[in-house]
PDB file of N, CA and C in Angstrom:
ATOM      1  N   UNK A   1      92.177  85.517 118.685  1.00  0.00           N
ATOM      2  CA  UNK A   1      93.066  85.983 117.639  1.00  0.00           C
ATOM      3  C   UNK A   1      92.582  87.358 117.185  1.00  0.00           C
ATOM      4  N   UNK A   2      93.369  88.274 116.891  1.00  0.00           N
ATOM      5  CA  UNK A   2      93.388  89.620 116.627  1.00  0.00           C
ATOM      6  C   UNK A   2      92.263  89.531 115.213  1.00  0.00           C
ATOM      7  N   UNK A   3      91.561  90.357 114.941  1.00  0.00           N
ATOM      8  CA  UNK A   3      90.416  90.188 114.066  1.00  0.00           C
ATOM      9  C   UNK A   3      91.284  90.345 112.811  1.00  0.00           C
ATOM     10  N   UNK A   4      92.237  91.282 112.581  1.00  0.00           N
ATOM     11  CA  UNK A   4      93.623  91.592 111.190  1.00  0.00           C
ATOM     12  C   UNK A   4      94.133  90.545 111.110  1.00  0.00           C
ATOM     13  N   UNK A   5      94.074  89.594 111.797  1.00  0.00           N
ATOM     14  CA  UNK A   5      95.126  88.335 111.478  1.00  0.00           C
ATOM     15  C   UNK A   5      93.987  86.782 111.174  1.00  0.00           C
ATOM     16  N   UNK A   6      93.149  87.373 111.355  1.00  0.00           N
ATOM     17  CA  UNK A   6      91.839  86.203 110.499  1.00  0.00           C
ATOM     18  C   UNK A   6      91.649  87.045 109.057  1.00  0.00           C
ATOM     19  N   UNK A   7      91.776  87.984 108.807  1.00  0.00           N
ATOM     20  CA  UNK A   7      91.256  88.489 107.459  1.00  0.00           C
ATOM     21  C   UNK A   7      92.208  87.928 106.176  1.00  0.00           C
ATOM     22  N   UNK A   8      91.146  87.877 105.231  1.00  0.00           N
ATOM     23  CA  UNK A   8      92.081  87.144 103.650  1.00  0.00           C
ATOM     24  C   UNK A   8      92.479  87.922 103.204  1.00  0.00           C
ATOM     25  N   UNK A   9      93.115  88.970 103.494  1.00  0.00           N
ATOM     26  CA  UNK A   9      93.978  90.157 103.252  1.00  0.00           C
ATOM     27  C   UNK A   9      95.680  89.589 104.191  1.00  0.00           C
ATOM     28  N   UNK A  10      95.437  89.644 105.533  1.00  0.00           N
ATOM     29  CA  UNK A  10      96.206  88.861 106.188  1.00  0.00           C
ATOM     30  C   UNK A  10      96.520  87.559 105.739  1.00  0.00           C
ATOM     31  N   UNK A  11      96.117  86.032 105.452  1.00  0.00           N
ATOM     32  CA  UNK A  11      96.122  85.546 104.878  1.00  0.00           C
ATOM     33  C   UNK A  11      97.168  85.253 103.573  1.00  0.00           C
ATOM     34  N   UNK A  12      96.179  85.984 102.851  1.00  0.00           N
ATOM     35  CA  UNK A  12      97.060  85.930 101.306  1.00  0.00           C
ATOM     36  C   UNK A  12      98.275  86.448 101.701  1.00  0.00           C
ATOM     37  N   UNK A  13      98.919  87.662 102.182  1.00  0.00           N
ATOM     38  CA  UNK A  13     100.015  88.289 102.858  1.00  0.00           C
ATOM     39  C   UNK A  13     100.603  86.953 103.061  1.00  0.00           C
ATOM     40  N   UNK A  14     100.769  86.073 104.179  1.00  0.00           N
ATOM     41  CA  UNK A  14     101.767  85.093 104.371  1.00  0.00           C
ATOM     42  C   UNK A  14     101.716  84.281 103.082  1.00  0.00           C
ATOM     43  N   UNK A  15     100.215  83.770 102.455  1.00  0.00           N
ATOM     44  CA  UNK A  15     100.538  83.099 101.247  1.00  0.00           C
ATOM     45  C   UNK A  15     101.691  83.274 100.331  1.00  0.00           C
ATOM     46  N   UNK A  16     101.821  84.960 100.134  1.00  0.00           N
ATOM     47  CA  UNK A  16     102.606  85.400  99.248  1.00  0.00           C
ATOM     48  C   UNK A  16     104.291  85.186  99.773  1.00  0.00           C
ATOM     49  N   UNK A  17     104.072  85.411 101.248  1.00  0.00           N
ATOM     50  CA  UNK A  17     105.600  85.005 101.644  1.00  0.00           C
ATOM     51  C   UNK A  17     105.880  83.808 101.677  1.00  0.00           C
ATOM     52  N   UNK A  18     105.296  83.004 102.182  1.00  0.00           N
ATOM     53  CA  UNK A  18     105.505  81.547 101.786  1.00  0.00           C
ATOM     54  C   UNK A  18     106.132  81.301 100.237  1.00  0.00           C
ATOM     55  N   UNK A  19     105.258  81.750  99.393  1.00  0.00           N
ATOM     56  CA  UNK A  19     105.891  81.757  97.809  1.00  0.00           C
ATOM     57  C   UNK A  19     106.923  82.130  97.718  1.00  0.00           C
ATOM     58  N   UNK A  20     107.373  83.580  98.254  1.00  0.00           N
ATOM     59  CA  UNK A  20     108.579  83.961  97.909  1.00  0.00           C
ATOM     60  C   UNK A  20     109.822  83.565  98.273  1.00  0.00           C
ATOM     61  N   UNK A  21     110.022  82.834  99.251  1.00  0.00           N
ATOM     62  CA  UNK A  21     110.682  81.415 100.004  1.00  0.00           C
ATOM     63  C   UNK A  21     111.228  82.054 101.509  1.00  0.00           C
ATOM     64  N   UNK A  22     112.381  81.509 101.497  1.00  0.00           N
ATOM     65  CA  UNK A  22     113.437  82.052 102.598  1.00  0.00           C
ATOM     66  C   UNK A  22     113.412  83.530 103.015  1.00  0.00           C
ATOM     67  N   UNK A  23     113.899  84.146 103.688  1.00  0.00           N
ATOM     68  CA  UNK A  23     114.926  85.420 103.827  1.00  0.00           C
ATOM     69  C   UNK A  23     113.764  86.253 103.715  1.00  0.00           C
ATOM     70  N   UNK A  24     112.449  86.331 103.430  1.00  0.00           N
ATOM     71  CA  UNK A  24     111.509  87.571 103.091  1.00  0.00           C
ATOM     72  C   UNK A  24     110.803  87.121 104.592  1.00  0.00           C
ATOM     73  N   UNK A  25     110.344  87.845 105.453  1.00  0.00           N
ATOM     74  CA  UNK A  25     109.465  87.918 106.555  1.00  0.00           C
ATOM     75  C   UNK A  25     107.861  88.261 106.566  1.00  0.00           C
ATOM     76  N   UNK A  26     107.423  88.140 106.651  1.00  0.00           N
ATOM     77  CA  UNK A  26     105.824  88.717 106.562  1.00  0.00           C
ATOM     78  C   UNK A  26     106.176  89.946 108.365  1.00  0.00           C
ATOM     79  N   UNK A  27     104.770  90.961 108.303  1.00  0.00           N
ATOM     80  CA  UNK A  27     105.667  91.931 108.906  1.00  0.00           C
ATOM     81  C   UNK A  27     104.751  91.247 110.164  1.00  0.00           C
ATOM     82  N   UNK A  28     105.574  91.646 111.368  1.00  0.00           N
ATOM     83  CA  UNK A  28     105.558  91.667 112.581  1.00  0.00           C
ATOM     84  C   UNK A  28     103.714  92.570 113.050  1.00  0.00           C
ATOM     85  N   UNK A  29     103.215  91.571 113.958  1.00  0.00           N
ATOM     86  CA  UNK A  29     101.563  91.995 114.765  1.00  0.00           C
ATOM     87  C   UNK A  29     101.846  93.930 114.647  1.00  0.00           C
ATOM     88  N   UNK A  30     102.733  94.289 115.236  1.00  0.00           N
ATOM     89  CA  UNK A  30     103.150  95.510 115.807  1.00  0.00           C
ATOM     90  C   UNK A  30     102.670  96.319 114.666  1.00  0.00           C
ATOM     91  N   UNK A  31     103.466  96.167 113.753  1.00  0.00           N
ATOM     92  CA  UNK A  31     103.900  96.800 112.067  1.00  0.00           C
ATOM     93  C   UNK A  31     102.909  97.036 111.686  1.00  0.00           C
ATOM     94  N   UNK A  32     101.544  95.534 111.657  1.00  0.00           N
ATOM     95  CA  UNK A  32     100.363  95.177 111.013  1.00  0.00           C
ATOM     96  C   UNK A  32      99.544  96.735 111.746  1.00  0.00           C
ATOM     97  N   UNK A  33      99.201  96.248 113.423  1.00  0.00           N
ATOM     98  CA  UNK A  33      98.426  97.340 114.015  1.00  0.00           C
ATOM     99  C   UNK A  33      99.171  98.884 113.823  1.00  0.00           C
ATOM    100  N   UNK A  34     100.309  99.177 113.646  1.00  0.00           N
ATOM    101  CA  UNK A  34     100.589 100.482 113.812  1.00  0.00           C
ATOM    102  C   UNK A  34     100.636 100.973 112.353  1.00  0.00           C
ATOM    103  N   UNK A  35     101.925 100.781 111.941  1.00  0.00           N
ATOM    104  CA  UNK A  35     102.271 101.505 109.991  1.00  0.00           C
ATOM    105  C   UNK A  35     101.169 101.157 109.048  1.00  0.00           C
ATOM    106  N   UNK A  36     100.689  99.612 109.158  1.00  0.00           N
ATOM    107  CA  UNK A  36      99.788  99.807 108.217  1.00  0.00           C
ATOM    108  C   UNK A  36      98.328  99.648 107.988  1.00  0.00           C
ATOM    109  N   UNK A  37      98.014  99.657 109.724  1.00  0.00           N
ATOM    110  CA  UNK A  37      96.350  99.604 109.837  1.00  0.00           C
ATOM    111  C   UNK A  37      96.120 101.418 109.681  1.00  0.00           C
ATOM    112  N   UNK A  38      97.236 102.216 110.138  1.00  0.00           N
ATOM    113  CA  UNK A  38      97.544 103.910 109.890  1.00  0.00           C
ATOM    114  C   UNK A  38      97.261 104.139 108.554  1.00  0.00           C
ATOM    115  N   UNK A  39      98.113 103.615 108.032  1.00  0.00           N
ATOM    116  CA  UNK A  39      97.766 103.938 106.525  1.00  0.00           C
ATOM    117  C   UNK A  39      96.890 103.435 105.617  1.00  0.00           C
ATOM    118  N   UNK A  40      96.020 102.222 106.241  1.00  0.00           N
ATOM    119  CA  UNK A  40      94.855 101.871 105.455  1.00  0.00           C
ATOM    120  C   UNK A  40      93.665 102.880 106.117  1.00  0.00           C
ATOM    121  N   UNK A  41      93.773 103.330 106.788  1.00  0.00           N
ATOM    122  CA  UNK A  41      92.897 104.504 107.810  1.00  0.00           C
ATOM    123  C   UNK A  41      92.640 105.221 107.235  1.00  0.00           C
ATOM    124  N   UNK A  42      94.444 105.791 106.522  1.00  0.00           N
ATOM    125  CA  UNK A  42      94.300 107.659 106.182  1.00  0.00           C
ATOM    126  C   UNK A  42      93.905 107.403 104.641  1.00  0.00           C
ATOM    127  N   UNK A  43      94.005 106.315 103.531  1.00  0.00           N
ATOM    128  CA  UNK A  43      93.458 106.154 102.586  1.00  0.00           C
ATOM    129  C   UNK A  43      92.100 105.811 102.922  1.00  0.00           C
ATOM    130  N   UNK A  44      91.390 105.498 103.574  1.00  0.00           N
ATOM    131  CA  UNK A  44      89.932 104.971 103.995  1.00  0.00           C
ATOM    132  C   UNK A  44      89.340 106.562 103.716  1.00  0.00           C
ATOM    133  N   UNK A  45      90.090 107.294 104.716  1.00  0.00           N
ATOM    134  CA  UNK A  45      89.441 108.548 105.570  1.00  0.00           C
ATOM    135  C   UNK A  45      89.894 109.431 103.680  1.00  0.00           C
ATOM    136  N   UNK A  46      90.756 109.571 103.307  1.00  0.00           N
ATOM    137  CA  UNK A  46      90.640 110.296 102.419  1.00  0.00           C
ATOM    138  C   UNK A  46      89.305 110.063 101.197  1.00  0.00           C
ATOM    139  N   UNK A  47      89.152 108.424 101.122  1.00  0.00           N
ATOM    140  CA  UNK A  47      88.373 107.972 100.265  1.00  0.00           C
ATOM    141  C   UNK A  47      86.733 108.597 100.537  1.00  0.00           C
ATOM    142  N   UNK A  48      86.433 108.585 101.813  1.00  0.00           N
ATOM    143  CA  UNK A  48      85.347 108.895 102.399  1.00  0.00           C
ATOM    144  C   UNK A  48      84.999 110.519 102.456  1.00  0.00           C
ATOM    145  N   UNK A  49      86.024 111.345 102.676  1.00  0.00           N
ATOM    146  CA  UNK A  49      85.887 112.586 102.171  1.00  0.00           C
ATOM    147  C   UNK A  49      86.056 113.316 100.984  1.00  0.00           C
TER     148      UNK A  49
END
């Protein structure tokens, strides 16, 4: 299993969709590795410089 999809960040994420019921999706493996492992990056990388 992809190491992002064991984390309690991942996790809580479906928790929260589960709560919210029907019709809401949790986002797609793709979404996870591309849009927003990108943008936890470029906030990482800004934080660090």
């Amino acid at each position: 299993m992809p190491h992002k999809a064991i984390s309690q960040l991942f996790k809580n994420m479906i928790i929260d969709a589960q709560q919210v019921g029907m019709g809401i999706e949790p986002p797609y493996p793709y979404e996870i590795k591309n849009k927003y492992l990108e943008m936890e990056y470029n906030k990482m990388e800004a934080y660090m410089n």
